[in-house]
PDB file of N, CA and C in Angstrom:
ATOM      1  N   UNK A   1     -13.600 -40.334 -31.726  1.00  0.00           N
ATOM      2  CA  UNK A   1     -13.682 -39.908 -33.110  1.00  0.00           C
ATOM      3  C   UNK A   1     -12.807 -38.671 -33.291  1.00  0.00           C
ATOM      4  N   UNK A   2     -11.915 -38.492 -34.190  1.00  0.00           N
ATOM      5  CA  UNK A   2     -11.308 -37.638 -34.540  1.00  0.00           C
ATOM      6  C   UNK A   2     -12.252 -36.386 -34.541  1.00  0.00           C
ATOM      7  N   UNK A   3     -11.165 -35.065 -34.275  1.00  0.00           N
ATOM      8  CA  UNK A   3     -11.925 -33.800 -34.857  1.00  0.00           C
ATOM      9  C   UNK A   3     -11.500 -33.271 -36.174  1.00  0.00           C
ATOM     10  N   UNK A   4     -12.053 -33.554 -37.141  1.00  0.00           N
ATOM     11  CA  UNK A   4     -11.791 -33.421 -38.378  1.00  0.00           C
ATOM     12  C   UNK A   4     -11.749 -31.942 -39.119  1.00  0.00           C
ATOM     13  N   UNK A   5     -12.727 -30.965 -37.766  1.00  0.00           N
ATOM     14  CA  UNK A   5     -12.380 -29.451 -37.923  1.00  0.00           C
ATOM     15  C   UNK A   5     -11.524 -28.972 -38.385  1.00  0.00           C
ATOM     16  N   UNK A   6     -10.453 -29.789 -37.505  1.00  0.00           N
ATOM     17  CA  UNK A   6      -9.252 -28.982 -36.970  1.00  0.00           C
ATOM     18  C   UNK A   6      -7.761 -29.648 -37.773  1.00  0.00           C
ATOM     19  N   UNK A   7      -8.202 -30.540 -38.671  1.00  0.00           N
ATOM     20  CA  UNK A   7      -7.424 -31.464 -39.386  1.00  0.00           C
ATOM     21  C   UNK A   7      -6.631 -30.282 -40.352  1.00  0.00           C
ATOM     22  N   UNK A   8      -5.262 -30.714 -40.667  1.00  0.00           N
ATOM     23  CA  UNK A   8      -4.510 -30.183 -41.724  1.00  0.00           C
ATOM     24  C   UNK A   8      -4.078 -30.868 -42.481  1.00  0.00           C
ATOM     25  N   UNK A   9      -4.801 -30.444 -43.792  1.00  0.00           N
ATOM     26  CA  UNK A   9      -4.340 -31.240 -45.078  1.00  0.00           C
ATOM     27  C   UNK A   9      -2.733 -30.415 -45.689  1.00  0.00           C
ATOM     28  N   UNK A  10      -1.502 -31.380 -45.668  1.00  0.00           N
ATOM     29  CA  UNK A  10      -0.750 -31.176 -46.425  1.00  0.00           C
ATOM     30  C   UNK A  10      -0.429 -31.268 -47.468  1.00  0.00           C
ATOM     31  N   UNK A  11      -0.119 -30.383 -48.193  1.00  0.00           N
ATOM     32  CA  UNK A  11      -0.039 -30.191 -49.993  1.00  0.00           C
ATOM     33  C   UNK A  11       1.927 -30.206 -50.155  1.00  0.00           C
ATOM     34  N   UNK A  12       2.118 -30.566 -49.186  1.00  0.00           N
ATOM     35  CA  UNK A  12       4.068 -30.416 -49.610  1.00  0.00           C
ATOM     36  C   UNK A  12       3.919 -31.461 -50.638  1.00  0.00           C
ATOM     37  N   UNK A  13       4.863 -31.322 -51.523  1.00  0.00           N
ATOM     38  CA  UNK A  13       5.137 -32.002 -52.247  1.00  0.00           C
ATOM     39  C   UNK A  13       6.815 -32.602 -52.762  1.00  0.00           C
ATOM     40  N   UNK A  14       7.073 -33.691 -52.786  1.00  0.00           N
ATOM     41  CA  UNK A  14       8.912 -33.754 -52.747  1.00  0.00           C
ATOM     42  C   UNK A  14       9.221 -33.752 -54.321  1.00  0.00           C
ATOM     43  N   UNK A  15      10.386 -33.382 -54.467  1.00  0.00           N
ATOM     44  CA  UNK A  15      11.051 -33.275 -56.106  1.00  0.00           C
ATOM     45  C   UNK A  15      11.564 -34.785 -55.909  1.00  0.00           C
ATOM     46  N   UNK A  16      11.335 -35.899 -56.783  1.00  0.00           N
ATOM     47  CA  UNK A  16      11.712 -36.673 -56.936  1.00  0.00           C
ATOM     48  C   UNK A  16      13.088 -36.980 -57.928  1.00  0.00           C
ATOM     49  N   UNK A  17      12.924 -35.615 -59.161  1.00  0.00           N
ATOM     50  CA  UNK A  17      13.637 -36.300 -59.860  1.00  0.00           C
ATOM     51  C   UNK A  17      15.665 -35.931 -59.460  1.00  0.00           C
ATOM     52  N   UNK A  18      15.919 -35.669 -58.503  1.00  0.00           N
ATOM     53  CA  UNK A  18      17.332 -35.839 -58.035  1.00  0.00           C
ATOM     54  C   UNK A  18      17.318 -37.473 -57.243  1.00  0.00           C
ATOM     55  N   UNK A  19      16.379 -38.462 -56.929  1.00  0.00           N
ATOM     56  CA  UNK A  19      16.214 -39.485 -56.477  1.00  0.00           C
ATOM     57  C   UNK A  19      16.054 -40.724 -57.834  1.00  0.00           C
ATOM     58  N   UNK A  20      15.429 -39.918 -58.938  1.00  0.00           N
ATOM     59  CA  UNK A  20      15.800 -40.778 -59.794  1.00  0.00           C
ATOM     60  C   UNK A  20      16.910 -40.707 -60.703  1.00  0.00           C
ATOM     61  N   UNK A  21      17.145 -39.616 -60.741  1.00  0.00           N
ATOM     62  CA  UNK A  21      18.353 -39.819 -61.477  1.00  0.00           C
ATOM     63  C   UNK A  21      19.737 -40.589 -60.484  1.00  0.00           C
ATOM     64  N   UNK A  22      19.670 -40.321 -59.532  1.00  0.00           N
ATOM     65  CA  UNK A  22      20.346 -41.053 -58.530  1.00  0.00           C
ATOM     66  C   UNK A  22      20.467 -43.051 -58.900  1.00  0.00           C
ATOM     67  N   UNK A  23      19.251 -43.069 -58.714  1.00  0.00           N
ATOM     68  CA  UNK A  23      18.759 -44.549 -58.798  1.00  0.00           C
ATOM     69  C   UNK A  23      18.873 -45.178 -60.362  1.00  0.00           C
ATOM     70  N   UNK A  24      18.967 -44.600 -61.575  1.00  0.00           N
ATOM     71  CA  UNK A  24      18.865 -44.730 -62.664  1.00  0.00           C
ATOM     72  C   UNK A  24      20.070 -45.412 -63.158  1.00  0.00           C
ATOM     73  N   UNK A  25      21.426 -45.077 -62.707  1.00  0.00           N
ATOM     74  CA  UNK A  25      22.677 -45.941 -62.766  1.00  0.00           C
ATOM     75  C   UNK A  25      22.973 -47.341 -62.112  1.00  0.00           C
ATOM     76  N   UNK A  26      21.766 -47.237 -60.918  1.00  0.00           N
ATOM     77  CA  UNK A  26      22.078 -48.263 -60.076  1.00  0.00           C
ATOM     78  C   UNK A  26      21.690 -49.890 -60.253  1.00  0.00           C
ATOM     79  N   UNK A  27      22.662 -50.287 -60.429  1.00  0.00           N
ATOM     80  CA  UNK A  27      22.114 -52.114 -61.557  1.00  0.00           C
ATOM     81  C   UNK A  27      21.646 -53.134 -59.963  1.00  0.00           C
ATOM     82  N   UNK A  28      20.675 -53.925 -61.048  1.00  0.00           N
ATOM     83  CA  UNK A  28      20.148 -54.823 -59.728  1.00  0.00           C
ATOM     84  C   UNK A  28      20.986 -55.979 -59.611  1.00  0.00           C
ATOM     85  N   UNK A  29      20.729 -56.136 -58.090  1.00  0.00           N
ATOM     86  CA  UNK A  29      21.740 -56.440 -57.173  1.00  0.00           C
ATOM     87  C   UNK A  29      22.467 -55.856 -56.152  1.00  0.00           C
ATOM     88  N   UNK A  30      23.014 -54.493 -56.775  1.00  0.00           N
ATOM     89  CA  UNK A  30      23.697 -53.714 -55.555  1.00  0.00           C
ATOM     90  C   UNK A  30      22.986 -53.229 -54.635  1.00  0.00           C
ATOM     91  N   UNK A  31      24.071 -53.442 -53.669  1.00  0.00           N
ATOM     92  CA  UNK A  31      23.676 -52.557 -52.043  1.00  0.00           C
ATOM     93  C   UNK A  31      24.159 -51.510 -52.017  1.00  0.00           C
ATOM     94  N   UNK A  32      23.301 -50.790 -51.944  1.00  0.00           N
ATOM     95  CA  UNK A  32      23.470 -49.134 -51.567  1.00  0.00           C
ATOM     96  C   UNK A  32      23.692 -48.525 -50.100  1.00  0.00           C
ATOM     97  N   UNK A  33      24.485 -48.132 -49.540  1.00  0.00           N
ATOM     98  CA  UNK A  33      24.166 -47.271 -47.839  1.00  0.00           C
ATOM     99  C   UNK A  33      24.424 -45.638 -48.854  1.00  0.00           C
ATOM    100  N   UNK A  34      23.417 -45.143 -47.821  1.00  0.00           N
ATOM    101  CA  UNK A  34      23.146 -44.139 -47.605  1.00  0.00           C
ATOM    102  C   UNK A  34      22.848 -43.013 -46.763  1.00  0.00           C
ATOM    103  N   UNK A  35      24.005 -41.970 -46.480  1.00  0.00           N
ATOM    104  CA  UNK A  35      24.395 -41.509 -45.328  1.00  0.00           C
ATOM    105  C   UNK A  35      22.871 -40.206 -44.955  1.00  0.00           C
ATOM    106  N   UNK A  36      22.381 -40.229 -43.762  1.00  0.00           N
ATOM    107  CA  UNK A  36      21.191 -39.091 -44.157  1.00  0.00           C
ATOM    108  C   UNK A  36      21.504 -38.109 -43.806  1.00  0.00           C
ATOM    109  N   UNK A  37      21.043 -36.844 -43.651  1.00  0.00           N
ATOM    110  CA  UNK A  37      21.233 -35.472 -43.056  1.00  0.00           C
ATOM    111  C   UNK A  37      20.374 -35.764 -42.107  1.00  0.00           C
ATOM    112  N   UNK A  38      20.621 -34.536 -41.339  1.00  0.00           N
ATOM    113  CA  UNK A  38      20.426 -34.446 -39.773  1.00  0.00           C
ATOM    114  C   UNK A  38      18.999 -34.393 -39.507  1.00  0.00           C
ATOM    115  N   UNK A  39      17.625 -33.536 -40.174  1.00  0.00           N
ATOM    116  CA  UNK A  39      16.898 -33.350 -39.894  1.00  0.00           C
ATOM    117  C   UNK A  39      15.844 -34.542 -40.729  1.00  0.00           C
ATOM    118  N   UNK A  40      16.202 -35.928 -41.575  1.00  0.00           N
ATOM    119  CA  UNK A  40      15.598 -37.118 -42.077  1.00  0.00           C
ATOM    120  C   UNK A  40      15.542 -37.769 -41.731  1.00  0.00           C
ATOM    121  N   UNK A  41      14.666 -38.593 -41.849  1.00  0.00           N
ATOM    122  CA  UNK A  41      14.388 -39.954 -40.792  1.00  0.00           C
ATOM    123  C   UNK A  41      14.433 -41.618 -42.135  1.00  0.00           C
ATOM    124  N   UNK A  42      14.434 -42.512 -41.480  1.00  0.00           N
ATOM    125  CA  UNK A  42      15.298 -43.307 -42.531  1.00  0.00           C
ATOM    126  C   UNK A  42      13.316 -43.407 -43.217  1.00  0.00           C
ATOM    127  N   UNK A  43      12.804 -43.551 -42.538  1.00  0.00           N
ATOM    128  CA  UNK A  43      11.086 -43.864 -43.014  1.00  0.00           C
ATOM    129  C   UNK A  43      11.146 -43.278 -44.387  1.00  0.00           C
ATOM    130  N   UNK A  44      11.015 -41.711 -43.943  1.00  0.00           N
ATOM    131  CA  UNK A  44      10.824 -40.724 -44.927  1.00  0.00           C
ATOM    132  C   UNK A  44      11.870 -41.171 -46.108  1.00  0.00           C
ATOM    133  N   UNK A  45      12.812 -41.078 -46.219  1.00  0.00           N
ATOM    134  CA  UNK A  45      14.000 -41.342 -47.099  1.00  0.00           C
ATOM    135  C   UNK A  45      13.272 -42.544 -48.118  1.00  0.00           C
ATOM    136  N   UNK A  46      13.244 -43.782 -47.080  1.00  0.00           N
ATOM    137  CA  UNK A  46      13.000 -44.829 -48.184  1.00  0.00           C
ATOM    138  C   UNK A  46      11.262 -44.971 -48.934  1.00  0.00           C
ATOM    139  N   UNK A  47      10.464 -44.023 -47.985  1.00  0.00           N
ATOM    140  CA  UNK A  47       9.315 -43.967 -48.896  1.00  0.00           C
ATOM    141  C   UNK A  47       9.480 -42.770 -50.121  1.00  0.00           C
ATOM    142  N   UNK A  48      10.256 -42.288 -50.345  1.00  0.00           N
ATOM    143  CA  UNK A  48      10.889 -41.006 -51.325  1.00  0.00           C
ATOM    144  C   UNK A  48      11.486 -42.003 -52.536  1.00  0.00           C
ATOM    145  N   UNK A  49      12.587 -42.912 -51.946  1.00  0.00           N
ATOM    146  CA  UNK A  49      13.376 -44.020 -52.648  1.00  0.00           C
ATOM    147  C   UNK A  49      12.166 -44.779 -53.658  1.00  0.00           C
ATOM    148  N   UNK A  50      11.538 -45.433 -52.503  1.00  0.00           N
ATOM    149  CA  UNK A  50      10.604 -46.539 -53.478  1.00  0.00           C
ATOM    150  C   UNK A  50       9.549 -45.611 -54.113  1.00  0.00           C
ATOM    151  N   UNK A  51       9.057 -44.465 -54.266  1.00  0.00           N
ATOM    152  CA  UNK A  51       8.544 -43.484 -55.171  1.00  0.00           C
ATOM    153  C   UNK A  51       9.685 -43.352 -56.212  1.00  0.00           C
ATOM    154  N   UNK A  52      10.685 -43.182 -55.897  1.00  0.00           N
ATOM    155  CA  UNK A  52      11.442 -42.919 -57.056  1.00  0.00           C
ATOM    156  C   UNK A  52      11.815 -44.046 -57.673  1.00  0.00           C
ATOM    157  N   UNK A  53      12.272 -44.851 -57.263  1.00  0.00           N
ATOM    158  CA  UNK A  53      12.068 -46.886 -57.673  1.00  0.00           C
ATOM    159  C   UNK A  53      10.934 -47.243 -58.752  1.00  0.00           C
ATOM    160  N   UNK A  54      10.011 -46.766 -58.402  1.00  0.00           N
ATOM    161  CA  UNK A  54       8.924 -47.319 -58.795  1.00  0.00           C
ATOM    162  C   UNK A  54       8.756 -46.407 -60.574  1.00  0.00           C
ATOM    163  N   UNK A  55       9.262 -45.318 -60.654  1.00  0.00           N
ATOM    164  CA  UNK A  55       9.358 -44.174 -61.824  1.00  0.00           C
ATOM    165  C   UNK A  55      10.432 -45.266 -62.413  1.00  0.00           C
ATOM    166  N   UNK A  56      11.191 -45.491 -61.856  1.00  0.00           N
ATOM    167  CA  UNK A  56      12.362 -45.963 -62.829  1.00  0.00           C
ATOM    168  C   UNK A  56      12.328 -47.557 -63.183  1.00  0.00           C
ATOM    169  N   UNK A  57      11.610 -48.226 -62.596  1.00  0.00           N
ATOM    170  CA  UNK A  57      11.164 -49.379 -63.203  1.00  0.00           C
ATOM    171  C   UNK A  57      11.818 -50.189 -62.110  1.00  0.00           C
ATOM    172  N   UNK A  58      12.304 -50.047 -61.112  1.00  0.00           N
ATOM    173  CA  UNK A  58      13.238 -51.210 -59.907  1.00  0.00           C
ATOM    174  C   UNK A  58      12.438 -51.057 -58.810  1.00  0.00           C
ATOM    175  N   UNK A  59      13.077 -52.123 -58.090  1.00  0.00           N
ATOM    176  CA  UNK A  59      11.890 -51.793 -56.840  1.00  0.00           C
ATOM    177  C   UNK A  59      13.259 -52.091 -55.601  1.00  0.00           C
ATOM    178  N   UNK A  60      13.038 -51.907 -54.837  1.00  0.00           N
ATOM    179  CA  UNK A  60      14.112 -51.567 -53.573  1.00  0.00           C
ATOM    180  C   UNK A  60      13.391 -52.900 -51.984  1.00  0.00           C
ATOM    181  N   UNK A  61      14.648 -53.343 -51.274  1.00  0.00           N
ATOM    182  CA  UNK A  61      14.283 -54.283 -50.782  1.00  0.00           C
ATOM    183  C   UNK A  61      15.202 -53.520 -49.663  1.00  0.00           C
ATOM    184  N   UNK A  62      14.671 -52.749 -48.102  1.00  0.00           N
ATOM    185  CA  UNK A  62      15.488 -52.244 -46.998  1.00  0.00           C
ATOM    186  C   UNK A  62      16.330 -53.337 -46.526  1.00  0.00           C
ATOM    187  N   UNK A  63      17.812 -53.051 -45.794  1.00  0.00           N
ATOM    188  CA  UNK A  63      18.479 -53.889 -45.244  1.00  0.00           C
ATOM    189  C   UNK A  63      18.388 -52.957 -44.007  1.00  0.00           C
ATOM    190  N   UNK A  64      18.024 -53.743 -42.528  1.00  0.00           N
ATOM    191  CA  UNK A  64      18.547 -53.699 -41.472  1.00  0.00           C
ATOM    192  C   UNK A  64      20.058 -52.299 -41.546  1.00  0.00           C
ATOM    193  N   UNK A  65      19.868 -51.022 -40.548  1.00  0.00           N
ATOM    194  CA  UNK A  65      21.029 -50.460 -40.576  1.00  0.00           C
ATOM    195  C   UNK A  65      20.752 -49.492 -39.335  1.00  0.00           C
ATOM    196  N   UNK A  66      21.669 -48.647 -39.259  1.00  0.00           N
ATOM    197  CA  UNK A  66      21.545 -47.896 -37.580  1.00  0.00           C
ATOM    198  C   UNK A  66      20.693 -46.529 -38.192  1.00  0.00           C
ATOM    199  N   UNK A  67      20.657 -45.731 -37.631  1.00  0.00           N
ATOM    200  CA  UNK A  67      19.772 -44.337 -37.540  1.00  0.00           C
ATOM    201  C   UNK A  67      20.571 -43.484 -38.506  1.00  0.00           C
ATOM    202  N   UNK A  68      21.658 -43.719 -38.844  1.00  0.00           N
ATOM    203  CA  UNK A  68      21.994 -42.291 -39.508  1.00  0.00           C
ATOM    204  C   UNK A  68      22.721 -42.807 -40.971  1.00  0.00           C
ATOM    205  N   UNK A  69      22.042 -44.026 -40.852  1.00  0.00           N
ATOM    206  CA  UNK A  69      22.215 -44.746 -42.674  1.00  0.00           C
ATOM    207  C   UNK A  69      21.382 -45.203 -43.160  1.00  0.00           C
ATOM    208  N   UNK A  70      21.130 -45.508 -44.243  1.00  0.00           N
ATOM    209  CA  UNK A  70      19.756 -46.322 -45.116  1.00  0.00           C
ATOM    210  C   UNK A  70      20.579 -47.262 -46.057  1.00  0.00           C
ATOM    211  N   UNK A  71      20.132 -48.681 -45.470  1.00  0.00           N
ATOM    212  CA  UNK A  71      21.125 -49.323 -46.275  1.00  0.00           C
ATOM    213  C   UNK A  71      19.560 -50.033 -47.445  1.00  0.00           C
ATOM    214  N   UNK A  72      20.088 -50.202 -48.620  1.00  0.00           N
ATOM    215  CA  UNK A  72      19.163 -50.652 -49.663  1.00  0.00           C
ATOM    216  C   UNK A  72      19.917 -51.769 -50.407  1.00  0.00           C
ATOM    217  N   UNK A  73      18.541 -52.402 -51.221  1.00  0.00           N
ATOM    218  CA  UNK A  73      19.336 -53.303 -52.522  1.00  0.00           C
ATOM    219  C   UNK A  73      18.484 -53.377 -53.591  1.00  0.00           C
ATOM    220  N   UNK A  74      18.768 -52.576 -54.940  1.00  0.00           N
ATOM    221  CA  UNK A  74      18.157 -52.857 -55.848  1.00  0.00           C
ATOM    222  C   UNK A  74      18.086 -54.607 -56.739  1.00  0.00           C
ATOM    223  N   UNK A  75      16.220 -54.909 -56.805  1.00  0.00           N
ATOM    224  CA  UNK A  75      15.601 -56.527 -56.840  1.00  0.00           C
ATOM    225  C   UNK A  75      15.287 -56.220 -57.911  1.00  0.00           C
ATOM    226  N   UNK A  76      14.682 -57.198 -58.914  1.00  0.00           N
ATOM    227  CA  UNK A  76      14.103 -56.768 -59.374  1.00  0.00           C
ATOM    228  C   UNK A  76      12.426 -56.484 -59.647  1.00  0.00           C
ATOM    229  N   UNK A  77      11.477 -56.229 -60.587  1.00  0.00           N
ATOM    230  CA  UNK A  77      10.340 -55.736 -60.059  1.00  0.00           C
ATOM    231  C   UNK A  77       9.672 -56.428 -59.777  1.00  0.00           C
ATOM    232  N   UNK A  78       9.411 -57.767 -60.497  1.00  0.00           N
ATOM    233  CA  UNK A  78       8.678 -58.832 -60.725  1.00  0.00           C
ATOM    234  C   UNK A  78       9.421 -59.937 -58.933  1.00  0.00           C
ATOM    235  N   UNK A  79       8.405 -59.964 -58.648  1.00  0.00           N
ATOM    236  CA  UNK A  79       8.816 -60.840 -57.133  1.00  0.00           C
ATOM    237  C   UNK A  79       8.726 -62.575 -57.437  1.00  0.00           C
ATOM    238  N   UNK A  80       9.437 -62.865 -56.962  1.00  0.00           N
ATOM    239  CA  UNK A  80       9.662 -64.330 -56.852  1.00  0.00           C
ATOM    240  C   UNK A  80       8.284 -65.204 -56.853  1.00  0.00           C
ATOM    241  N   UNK A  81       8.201 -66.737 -57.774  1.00  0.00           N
ATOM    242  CA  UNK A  81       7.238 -67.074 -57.867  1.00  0.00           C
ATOM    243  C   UNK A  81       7.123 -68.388 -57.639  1.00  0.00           C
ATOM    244  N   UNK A  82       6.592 -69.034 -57.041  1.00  0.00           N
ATOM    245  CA  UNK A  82       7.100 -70.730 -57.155  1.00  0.00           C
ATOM    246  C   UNK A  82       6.129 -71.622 -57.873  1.00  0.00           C
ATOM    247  N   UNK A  83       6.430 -72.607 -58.664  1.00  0.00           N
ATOM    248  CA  UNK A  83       5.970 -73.216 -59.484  1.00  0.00           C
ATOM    249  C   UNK A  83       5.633 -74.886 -59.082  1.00  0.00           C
ATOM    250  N   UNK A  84       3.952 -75.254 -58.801  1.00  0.00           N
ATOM    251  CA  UNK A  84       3.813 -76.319 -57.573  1.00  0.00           C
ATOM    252  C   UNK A  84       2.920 -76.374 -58.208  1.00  0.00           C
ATOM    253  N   UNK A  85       2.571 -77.886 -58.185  1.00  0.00           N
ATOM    254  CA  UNK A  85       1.206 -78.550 -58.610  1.00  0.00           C
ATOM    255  C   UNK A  85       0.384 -78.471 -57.776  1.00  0.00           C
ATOM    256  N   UNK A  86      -0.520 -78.695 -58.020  1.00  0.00           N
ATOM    257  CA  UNK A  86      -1.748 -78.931 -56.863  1.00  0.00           C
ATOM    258  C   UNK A  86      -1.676 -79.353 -55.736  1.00  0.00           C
ATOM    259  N   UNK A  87      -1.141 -80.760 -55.862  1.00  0.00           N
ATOM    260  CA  UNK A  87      -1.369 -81.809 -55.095  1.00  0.00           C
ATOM    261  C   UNK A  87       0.072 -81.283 -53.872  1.00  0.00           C
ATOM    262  N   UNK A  88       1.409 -80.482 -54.152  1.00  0.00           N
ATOM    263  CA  UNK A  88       2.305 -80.010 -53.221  1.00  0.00           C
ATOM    264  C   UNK A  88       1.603 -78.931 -53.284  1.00  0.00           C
ATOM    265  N   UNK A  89       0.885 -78.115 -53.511  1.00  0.00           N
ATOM    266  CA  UNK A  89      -0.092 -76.994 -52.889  1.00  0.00           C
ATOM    267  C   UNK A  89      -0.963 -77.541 -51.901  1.00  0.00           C
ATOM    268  N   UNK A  90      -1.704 -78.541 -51.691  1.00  0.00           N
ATOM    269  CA  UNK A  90      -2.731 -78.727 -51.268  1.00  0.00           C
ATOM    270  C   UNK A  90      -2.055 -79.351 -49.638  1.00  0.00           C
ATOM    271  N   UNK A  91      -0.480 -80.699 -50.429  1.00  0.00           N
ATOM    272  CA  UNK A  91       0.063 -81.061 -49.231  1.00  0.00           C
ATOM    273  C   UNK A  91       0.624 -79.451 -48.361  1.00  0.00           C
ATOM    274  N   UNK A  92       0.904 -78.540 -49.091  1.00  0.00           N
ATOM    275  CA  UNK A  92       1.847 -77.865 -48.043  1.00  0.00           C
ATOM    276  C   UNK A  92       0.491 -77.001 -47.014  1.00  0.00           C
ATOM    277  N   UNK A  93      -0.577 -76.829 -47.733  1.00  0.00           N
ATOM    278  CA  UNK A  93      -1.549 -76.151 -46.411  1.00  0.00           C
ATOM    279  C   UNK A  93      -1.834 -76.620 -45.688  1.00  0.00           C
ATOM    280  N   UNK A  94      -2.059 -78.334 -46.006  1.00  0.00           N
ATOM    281  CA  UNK A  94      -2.385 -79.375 -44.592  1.00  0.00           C
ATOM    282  C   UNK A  94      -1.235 -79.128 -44.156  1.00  0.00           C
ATOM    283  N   UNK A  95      -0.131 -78.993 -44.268  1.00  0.00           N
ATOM    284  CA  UNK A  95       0.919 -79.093 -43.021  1.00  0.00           C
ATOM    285  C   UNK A  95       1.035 -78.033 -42.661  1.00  0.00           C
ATOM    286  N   UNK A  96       1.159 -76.861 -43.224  1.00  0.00           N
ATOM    287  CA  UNK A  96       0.871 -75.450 -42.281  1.00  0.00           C
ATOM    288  C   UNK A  96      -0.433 -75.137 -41.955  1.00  0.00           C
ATOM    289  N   UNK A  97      -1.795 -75.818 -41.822  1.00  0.00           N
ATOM    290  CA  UNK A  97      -2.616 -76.051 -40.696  1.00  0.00           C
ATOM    291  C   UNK A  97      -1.968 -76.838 -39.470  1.00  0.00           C
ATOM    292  N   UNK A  98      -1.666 -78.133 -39.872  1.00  0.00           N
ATOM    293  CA  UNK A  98      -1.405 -78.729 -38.858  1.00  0.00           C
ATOM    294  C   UNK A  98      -0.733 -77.859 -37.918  1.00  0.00           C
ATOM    295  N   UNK A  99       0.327 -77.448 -38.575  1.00  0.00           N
ATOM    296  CA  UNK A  99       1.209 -76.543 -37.577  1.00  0.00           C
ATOM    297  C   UNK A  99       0.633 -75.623 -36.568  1.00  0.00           C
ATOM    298  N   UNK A 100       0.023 -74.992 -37.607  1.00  0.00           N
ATOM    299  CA  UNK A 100      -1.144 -73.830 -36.914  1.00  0.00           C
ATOM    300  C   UNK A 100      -1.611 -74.400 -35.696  1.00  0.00           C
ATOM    301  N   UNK A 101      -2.200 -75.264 -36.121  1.00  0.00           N
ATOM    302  CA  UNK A 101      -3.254 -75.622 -34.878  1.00  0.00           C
ATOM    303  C   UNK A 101      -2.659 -76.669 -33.513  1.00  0.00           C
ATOM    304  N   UNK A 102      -0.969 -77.150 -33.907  1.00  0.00           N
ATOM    305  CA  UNK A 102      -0.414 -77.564 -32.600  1.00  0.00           C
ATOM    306  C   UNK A 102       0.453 -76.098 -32.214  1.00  0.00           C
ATOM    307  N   UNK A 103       0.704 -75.347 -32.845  1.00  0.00           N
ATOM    308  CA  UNK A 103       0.915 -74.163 -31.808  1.00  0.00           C
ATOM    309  C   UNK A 103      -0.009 -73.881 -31.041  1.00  0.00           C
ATOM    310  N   UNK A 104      -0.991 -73.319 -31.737  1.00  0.00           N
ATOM    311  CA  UNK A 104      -2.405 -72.658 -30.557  1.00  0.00           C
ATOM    312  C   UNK A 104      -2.193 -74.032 -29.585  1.00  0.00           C
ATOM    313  N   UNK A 105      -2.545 -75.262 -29.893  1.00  0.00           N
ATOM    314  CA  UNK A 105      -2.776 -75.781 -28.901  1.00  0.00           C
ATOM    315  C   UNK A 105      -1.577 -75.845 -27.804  1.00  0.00           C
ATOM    316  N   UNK A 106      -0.368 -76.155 -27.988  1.00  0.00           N
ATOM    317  CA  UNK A 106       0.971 -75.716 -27.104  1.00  0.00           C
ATOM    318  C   UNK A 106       0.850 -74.373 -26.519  1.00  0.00           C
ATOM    319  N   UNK A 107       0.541 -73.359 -26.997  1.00  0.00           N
ATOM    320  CA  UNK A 107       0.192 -72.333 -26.197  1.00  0.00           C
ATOM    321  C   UNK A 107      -0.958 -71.931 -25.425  1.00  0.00           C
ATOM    322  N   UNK A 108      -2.133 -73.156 -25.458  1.00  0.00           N
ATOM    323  CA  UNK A 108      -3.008 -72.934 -24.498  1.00  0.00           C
ATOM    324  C   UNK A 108      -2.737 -73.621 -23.671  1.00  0.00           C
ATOM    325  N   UNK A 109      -1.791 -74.378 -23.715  1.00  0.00           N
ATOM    326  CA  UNK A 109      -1.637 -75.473 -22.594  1.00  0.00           C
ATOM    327  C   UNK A 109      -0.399 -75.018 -21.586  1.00  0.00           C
TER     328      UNK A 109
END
């Protein structure tokens, strides 16, 4: 169990709005890289991004990139939806059971 004594609550708080105004020109679709400074980590960066994404109405989708870039692509907000009757709803879970359950079984064997 944690010692909760000894816990430190942080109150930092980040200025977002140089991240949105940043993001505010940026039309969906484009890929963004983004070069970081020395002491940021790409984590931090893109949870700052999608805080600021989220103010401006876009939402941000990470691309794969090395340590000292943040590559992005503005999507848009609303996520993809697919449109299926029942009956190809109902076929596609029997077949991703089936599946399910000849993996486990291939891997117990």
């Amino acid at each position: 169990m944690p010692v909760f004594d000894k816990a430190i609550v942080s109150t930092e708080t980040v200025d977002l709005g140089p991240l949105v105004k940043f993001l505010t020109p940026i039309q969906f679709g484009n890929r963004v890289s983004l070069p970081l400074s020395e002491n940021e980590t790409s984590r931090k960066v893109m949870r700052n991004l999608n805080r600021a994404a989220a103010k401006c109405g876009k939402r941000l989708v990470r691309i794969p990139s090395d340590e000292k870039t943040v590559f992005f692509k503005i999507v848009p907000v609303e996520k993809r939806t697919v449109n299926m009757s029942a009956e190809q709803r109902a076929a596609r879970v029997l077949k991703s059971k089936s599946t399910r359950s000849a993996r486990i079984l291939n891997a117990n064997s």
